[in-house]
PDB file of N, CA and C in Angstrom:
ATOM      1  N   UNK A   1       0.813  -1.185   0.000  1.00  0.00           N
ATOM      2  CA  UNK A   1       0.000   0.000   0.000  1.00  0.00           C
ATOM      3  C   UNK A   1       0.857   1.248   0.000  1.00  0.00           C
ATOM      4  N   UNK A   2       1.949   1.062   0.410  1.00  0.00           N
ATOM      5  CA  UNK A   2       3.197   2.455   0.337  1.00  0.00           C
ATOM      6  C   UNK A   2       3.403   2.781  -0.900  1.00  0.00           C
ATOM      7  N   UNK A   3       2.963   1.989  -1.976  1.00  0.00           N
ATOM      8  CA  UNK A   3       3.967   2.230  -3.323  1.00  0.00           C
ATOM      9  C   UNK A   3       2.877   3.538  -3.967  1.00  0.00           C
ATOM     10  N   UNK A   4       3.909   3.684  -4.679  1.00  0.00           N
ATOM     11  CA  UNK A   4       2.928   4.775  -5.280  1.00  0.00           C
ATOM     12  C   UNK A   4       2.609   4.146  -6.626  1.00  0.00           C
ATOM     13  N   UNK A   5       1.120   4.704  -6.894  1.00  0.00           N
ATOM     14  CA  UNK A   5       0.111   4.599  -7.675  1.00  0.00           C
ATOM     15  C   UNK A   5      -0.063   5.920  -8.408  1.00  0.00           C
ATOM     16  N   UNK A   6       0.452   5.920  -9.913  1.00  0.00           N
ATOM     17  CA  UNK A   6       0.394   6.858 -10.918  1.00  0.00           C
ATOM     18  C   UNK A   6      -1.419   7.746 -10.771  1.00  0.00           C
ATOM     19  N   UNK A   7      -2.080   6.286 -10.380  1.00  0.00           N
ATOM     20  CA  UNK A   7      -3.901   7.001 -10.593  1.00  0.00           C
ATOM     21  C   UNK A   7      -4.271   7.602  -9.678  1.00  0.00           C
ATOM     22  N   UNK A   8      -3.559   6.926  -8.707  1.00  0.00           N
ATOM     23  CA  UNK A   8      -4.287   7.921  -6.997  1.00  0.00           C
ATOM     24  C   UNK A   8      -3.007   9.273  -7.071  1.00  0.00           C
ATOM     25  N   UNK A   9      -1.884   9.272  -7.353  1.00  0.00           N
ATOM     26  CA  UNK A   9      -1.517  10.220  -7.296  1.00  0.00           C
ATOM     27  C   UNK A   9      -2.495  11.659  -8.415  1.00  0.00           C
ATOM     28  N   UNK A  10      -2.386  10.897  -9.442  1.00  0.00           N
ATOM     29  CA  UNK A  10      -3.409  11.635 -10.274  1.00  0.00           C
ATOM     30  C   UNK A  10      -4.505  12.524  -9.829  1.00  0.00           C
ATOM     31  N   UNK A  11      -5.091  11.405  -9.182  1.00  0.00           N
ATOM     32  CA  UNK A  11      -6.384  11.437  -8.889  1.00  0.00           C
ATOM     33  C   UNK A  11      -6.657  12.535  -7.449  1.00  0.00           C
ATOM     34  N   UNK A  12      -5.789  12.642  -6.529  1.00  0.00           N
ATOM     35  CA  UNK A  12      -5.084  13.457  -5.809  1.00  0.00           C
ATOM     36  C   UNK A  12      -4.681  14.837  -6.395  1.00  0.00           C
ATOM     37  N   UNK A  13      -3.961  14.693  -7.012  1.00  0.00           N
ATOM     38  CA  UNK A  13      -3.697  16.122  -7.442  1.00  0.00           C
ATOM     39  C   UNK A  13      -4.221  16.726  -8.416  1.00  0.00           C
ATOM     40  N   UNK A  14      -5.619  16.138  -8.802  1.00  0.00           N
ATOM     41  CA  UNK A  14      -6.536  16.637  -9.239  1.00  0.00           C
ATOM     42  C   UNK A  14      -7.459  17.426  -8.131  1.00  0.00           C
ATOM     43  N   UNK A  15      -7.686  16.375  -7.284  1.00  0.00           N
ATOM     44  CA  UNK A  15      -8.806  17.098  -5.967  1.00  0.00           C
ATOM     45  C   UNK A  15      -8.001  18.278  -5.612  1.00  0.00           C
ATOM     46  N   UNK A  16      -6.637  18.258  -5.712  1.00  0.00           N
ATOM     47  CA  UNK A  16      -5.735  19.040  -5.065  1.00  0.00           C
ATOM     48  C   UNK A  16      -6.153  20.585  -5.608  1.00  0.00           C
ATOM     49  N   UNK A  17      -6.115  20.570  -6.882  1.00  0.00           N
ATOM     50  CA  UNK A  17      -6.504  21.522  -8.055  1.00  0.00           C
ATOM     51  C   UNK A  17      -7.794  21.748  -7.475  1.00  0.00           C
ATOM     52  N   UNK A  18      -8.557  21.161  -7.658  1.00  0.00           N
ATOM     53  CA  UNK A  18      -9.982  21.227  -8.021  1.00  0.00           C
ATOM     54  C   UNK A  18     -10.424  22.217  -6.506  1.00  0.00           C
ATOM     55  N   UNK A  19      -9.905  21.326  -5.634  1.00  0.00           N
ATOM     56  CA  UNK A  19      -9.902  22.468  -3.910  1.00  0.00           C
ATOM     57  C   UNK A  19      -9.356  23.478  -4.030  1.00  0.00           C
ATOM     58  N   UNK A  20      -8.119  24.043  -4.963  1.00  0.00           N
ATOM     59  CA  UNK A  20      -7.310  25.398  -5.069  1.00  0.00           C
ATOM     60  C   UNK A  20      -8.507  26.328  -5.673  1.00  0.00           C
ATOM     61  N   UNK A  21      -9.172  25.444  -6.735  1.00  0.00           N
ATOM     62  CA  UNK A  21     -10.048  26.278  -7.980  1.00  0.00           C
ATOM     63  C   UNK A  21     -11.117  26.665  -6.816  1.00  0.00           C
ATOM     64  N   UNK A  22     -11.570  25.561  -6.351  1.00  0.00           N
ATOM     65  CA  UNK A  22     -12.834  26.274  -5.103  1.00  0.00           C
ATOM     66  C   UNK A  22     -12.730  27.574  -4.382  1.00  0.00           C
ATOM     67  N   UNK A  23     -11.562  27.461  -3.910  1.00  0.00           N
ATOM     68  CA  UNK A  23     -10.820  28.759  -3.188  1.00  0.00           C
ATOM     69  C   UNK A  23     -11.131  29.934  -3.704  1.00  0.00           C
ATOM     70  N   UNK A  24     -10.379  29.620  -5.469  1.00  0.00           N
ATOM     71  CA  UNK A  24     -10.367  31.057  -5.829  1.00  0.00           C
ATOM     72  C   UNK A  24     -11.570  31.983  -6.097  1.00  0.00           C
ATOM     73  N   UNK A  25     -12.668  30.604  -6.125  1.00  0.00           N
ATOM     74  CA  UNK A  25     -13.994  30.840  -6.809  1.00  0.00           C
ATOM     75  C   UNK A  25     -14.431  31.717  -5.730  1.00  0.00           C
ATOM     76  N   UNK A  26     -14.356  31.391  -4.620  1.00  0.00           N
ATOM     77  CA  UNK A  26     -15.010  31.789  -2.957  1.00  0.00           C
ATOM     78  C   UNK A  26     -15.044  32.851  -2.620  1.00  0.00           C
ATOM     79  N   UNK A  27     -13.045  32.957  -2.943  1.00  0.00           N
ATOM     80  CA  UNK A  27     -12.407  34.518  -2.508  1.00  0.00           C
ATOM     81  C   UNK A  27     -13.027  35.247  -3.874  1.00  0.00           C
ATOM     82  N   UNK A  28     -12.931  34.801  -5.213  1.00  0.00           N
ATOM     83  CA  UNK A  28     -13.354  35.878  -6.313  1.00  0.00           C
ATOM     84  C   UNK A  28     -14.948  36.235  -6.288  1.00  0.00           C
ATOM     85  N   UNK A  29     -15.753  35.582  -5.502  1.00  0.00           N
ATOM     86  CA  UNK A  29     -17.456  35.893  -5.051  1.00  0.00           C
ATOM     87  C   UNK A  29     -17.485  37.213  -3.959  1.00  0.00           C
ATOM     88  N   UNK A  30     -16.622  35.973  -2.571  1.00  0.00           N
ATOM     89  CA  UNK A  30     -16.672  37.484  -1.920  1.00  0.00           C
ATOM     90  C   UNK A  30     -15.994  38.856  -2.220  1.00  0.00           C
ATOM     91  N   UNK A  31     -15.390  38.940  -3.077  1.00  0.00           N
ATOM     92  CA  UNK A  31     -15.051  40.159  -3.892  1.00  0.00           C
ATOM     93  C   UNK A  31     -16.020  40.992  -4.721  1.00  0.00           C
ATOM     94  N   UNK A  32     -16.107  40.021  -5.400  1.00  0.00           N
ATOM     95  CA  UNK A  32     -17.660  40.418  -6.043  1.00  0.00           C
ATOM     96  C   UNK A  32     -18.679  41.104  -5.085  1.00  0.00           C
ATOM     97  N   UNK A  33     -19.171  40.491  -4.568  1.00  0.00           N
ATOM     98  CA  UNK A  33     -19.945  41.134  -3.300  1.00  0.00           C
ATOM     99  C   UNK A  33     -19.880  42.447  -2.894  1.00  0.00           C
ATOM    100  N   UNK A  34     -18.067  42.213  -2.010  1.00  0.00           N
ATOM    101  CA  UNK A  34     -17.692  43.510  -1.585  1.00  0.00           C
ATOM    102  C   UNK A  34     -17.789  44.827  -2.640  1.00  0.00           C
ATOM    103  N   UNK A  35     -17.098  44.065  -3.712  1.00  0.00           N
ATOM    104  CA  UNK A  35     -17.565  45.880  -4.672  1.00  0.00           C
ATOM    105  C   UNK A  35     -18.749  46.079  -4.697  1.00  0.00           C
ATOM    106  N   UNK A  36     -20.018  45.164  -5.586  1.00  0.00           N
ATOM    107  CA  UNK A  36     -21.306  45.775  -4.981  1.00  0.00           C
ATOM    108  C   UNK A  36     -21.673  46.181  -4.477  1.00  0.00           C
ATOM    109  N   UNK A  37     -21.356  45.520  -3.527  1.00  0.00           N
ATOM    110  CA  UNK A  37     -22.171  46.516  -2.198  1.00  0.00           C
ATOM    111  C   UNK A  37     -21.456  47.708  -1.946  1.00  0.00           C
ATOM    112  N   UNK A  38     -20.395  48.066  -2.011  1.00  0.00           N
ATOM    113  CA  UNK A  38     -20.010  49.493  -1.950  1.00  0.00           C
ATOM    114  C   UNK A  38     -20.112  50.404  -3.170  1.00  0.00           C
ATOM    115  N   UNK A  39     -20.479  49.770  -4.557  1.00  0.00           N
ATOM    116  CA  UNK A  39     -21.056  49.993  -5.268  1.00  0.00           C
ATOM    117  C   UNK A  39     -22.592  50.830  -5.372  1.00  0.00           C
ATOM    118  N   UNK A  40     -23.016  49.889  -5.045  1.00  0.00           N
ATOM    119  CA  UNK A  40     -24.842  50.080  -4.472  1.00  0.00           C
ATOM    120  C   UNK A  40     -24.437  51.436  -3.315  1.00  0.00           C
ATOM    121  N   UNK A  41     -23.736  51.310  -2.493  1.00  0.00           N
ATOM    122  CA  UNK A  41     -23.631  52.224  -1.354  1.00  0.00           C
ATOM    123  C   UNK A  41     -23.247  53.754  -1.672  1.00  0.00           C
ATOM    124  N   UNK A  42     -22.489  53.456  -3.015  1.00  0.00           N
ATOM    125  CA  UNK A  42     -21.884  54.599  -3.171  1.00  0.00           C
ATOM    126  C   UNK A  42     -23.167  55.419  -4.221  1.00  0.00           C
ATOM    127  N   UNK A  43     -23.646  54.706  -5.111  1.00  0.00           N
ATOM    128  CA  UNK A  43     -24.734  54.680  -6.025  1.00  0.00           C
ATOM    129  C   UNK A  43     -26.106  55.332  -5.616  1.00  0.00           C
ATOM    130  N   UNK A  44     -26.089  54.744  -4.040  1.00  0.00           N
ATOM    131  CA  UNK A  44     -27.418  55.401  -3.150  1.00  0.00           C
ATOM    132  C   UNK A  44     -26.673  56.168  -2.751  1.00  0.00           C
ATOM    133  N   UNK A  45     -26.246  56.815  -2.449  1.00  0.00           N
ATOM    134  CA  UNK A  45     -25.661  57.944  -1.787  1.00  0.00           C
ATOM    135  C   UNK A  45     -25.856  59.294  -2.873  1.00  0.00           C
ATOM    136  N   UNK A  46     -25.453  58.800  -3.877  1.00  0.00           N
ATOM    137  CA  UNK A  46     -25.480  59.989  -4.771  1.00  0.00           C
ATOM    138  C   UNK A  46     -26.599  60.024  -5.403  1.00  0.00           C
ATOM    139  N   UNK A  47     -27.776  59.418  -5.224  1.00  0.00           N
ATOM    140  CA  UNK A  47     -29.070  59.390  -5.550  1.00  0.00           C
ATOM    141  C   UNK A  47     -29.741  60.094  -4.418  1.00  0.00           C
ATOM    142  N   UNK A  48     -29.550  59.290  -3.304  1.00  0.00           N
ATOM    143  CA  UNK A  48     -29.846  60.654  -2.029  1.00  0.00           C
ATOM    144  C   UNK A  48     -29.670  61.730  -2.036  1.00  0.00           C
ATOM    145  N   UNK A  49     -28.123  62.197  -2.321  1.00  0.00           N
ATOM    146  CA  UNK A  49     -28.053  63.379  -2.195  1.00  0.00           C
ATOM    147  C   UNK A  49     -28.850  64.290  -3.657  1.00  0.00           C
ATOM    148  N   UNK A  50     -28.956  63.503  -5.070  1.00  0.00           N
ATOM    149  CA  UNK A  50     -29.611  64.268  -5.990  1.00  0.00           C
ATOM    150  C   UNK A  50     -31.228  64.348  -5.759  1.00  0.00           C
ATOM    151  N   UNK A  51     -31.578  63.379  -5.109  1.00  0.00           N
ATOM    152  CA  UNK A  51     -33.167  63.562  -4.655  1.00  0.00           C
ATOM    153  C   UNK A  51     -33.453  64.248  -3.806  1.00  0.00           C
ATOM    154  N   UNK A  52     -32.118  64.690  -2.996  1.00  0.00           N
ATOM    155  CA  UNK A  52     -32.565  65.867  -1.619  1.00  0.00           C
ATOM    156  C   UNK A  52     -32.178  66.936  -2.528  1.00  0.00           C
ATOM    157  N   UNK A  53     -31.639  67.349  -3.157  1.00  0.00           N
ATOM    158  CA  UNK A  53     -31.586  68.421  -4.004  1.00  0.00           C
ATOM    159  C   UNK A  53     -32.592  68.982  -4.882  1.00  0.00           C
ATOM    160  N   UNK A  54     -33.486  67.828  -5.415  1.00  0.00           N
ATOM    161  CA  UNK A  54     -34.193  68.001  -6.728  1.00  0.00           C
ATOM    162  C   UNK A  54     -35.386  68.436  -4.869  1.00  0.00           C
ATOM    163  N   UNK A  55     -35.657  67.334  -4.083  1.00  0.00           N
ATOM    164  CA  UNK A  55     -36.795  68.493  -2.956  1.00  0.00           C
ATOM    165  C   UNK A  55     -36.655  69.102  -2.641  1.00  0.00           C
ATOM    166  N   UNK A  56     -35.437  69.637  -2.581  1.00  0.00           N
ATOM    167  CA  UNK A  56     -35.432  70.801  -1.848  1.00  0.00           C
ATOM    168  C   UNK A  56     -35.852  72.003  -2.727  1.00  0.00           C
ATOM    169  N   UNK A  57     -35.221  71.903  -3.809  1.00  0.00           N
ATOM    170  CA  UNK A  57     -35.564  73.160  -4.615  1.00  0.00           C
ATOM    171  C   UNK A  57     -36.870  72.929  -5.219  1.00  0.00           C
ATOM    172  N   UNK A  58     -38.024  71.696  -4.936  1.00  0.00           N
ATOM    173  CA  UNK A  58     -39.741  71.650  -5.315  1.00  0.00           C
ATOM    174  C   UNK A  58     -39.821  72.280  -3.944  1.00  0.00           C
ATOM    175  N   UNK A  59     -39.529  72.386  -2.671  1.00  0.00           N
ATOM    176  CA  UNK A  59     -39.837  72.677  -2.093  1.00  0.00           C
ATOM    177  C   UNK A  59     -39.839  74.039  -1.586  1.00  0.00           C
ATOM    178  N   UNK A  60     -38.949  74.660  -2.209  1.00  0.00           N
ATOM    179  CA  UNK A  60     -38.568  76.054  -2.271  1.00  0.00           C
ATOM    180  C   UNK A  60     -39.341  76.881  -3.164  1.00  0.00           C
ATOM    181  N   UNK A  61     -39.921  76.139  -4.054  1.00  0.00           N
ATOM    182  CA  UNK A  61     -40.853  76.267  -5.364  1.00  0.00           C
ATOM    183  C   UNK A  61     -42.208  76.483  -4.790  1.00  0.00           C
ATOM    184  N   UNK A  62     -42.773  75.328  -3.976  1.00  0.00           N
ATOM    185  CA  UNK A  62     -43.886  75.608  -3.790  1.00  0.00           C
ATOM    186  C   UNK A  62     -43.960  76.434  -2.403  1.00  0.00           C
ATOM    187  N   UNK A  63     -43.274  76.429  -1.462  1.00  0.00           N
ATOM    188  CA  UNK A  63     -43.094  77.714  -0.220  1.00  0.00           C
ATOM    189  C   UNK A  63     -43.584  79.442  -1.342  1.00  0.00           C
ATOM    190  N   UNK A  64     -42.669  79.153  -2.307  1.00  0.00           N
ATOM    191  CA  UNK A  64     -42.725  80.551  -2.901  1.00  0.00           C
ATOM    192  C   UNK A  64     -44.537  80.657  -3.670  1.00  0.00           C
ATOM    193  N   UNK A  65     -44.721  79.791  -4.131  1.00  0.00           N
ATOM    194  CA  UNK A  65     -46.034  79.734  -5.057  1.00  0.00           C
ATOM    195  C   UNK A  65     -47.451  79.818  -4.088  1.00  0.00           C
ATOM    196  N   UNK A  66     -47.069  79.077  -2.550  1.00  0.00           N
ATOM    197  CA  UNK A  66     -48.070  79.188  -1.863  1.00  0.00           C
ATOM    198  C   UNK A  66     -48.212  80.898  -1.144  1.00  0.00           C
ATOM    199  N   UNK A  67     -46.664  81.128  -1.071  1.00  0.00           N
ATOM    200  CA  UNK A  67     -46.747  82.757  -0.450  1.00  0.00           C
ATOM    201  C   UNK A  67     -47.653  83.595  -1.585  1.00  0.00           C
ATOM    202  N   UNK A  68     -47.600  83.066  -2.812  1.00  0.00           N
ATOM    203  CA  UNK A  68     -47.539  84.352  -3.438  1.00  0.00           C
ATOM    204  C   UNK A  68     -49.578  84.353  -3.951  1.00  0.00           C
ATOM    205  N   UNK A  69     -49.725  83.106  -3.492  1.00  0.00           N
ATOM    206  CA  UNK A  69     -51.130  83.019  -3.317  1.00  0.00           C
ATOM    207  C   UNK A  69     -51.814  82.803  -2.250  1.00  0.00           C
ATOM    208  N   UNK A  70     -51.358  83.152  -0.981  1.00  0.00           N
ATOM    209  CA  UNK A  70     -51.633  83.367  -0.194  1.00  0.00           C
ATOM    210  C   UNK A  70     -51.956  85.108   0.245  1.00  0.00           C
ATOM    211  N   UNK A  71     -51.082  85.517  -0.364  1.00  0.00           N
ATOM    212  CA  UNK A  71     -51.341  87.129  -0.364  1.00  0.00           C
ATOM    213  C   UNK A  71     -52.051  87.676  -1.294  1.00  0.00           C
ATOM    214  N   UNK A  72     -52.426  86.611  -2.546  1.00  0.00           N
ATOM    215  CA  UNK A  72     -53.377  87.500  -3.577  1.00  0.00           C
ATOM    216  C   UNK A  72     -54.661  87.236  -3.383  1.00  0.00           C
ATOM    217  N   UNK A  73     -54.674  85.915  -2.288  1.00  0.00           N
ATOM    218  CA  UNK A  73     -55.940  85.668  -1.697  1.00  0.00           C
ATOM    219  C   UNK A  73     -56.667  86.620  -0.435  1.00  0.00           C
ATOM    220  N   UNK A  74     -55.364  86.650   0.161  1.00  0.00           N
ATOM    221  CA  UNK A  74     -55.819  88.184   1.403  1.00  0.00           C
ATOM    222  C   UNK A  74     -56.393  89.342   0.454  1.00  0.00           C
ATOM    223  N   UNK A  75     -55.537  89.493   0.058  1.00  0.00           N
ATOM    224  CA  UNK A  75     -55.823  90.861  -1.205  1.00  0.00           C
ATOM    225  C   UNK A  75     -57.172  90.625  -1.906  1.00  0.00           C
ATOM    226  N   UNK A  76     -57.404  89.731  -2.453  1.00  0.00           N
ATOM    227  CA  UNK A  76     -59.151  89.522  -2.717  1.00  0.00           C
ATOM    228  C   UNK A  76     -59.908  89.447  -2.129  1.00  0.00           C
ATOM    229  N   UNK A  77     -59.514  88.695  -0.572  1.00  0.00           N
ATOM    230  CA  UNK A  77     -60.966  88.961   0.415  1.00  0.00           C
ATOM    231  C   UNK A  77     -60.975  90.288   0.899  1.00  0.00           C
ATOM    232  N   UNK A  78     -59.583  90.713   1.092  1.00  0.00           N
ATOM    233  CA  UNK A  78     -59.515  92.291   1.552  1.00  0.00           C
ATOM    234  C   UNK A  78     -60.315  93.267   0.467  1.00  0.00           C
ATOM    235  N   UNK A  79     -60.189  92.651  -0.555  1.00  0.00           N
ATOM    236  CA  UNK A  79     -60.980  93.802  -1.617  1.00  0.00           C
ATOM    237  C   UNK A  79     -62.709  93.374  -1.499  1.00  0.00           C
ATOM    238  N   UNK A  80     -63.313  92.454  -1.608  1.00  0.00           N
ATOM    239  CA  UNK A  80     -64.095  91.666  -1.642  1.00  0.00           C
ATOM    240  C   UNK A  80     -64.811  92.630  -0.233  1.00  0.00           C
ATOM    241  N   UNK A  81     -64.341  92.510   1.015  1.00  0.00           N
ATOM    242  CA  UNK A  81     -64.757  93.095   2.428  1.00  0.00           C
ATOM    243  C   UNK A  81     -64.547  94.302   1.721  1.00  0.00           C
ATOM    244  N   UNK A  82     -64.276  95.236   1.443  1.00  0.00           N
ATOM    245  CA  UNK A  82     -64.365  96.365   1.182  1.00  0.00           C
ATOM    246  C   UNK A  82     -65.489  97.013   0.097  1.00  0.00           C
ATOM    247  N   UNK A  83     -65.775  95.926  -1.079  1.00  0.00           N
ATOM    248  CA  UNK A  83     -66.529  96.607  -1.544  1.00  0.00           C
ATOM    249  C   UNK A  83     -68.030  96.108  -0.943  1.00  0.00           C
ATOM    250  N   UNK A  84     -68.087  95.031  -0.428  1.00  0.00           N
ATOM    251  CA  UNK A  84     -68.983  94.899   0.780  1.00  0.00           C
ATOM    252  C   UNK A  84     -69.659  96.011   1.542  1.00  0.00           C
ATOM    253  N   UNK A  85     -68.629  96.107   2.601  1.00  0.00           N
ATOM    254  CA  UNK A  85     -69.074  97.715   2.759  1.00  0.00           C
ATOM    255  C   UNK A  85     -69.058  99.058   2.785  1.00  0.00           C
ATOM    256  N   UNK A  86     -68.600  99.252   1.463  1.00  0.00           N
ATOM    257  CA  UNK A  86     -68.890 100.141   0.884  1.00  0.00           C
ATOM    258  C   UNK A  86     -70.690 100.410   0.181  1.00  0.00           C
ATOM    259  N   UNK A  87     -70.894  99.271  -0.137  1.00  0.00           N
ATOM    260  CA  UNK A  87     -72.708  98.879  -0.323  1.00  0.00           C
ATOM    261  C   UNK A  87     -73.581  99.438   0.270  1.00  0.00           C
ATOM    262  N   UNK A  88     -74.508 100.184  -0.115  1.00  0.00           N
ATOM    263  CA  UNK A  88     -75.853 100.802   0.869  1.00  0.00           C
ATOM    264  C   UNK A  88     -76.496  99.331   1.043  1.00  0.00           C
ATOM    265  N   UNK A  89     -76.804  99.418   2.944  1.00  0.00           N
ATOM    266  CA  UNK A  89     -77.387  98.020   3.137  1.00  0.00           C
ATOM    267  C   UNK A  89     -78.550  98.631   3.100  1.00  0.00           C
ATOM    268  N   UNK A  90     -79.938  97.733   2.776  1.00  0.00           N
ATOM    269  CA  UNK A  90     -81.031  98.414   2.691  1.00  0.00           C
ATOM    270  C   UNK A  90     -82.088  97.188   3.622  1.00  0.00           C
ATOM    271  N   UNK A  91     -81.468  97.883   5.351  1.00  0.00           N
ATOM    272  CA  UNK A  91     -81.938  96.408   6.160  1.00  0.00           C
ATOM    273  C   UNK A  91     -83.570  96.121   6.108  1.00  0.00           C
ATOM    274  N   UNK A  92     -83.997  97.517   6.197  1.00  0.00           N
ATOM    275  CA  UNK A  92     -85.563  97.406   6.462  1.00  0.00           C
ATOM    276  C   UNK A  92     -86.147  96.718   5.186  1.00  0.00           C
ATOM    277  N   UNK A  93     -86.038  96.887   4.087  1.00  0.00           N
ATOM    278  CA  UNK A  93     -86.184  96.381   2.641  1.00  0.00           C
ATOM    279  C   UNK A  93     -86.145  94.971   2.691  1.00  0.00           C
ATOM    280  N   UNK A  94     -84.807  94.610   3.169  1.00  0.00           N
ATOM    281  CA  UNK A  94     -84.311  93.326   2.962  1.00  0.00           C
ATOM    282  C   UNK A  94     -85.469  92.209   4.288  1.00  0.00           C
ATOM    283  N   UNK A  95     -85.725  93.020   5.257  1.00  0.00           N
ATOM    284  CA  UNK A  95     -86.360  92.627   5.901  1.00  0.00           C
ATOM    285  C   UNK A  95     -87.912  92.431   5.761  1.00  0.00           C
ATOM    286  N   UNK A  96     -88.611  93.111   5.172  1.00  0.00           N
ATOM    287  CA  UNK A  96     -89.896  93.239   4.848  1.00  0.00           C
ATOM    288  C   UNK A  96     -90.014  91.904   3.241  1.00  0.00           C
ATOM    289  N   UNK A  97     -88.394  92.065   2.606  1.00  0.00           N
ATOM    290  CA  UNK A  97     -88.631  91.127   1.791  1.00  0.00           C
ATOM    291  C   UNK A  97     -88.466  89.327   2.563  1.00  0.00           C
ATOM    292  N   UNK A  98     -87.989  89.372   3.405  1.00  0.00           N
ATOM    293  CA  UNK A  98     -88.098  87.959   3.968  1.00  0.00           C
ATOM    294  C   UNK A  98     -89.275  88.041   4.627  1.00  0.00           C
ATOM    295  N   UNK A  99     -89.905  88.911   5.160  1.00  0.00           N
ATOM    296  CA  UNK A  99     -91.551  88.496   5.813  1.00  0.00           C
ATOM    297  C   UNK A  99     -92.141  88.072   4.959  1.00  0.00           C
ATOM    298  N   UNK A 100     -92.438  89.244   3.609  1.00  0.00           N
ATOM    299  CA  UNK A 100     -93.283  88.802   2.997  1.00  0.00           C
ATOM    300  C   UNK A 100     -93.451  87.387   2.079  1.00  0.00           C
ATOM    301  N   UNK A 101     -91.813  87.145   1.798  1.00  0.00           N
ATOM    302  CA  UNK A 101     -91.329  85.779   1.129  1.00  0.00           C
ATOM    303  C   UNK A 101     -91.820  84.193   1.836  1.00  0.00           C
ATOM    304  N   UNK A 102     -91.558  84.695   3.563  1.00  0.00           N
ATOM    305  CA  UNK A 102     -91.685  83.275   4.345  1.00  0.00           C
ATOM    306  C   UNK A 102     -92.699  83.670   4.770  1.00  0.00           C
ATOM    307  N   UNK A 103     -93.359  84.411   5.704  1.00  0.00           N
ATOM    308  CA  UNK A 103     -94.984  84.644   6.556  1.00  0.00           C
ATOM    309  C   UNK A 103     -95.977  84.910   5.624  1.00  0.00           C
ATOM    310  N   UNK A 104     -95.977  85.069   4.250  1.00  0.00           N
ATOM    311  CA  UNK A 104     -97.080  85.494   3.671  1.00  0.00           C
ATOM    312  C   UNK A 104     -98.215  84.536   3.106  1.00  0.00           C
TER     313      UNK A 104
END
């Protein structure tokens, strides 16, 4: 059983190979991996930061669009109340017209 055998040696330093090739496969995956994912990491990052950019400035957009209709809306009820009363109220009128409309 000491002697050596051309097939088992063979056959041996084939597995021998074949376990080196596993290795490299293992270490060349988790490599793979590692760049991805710092890949992906680096990838979201600069998507974050362009999506906080692109809200911020919708958001700066609509702050400005709501101010600026917010004050043309004061400004219309303010005009609106004014020509209100400015109006001759004509209470007794208005009043004799709801008697006669509902009690009559």
């Amino acid at each position: 059983m000491a002697e050596n055998n051309p097939e088992l040696d063979a056959i041996n330093h084939l597995l021998k190979i074949e376990k080196q090739a596993s290795g490299l496969i293992n270490d060349a995956t988790s490599e793979a991996d590692k760049r991805r994912a710092a890949a992906r990491a680096k990838y979201n990052e600069q998507f974050k930061t362009a999506y906080d950019k692109v809200a911020q400035e919708l958001e700066k957009k609509y702050q400005s669009e709501y101010s600026k209709i917010k004050s043309k809306y004061k400004s219309e009820i303010e005009t609106y109340k004014k020509t209100l009363e400015s109006k001759n109220q004509e209470q007794q009128k208005f009043f004799a017209l709801l008697d006669k409309l509902l009690f009559a």
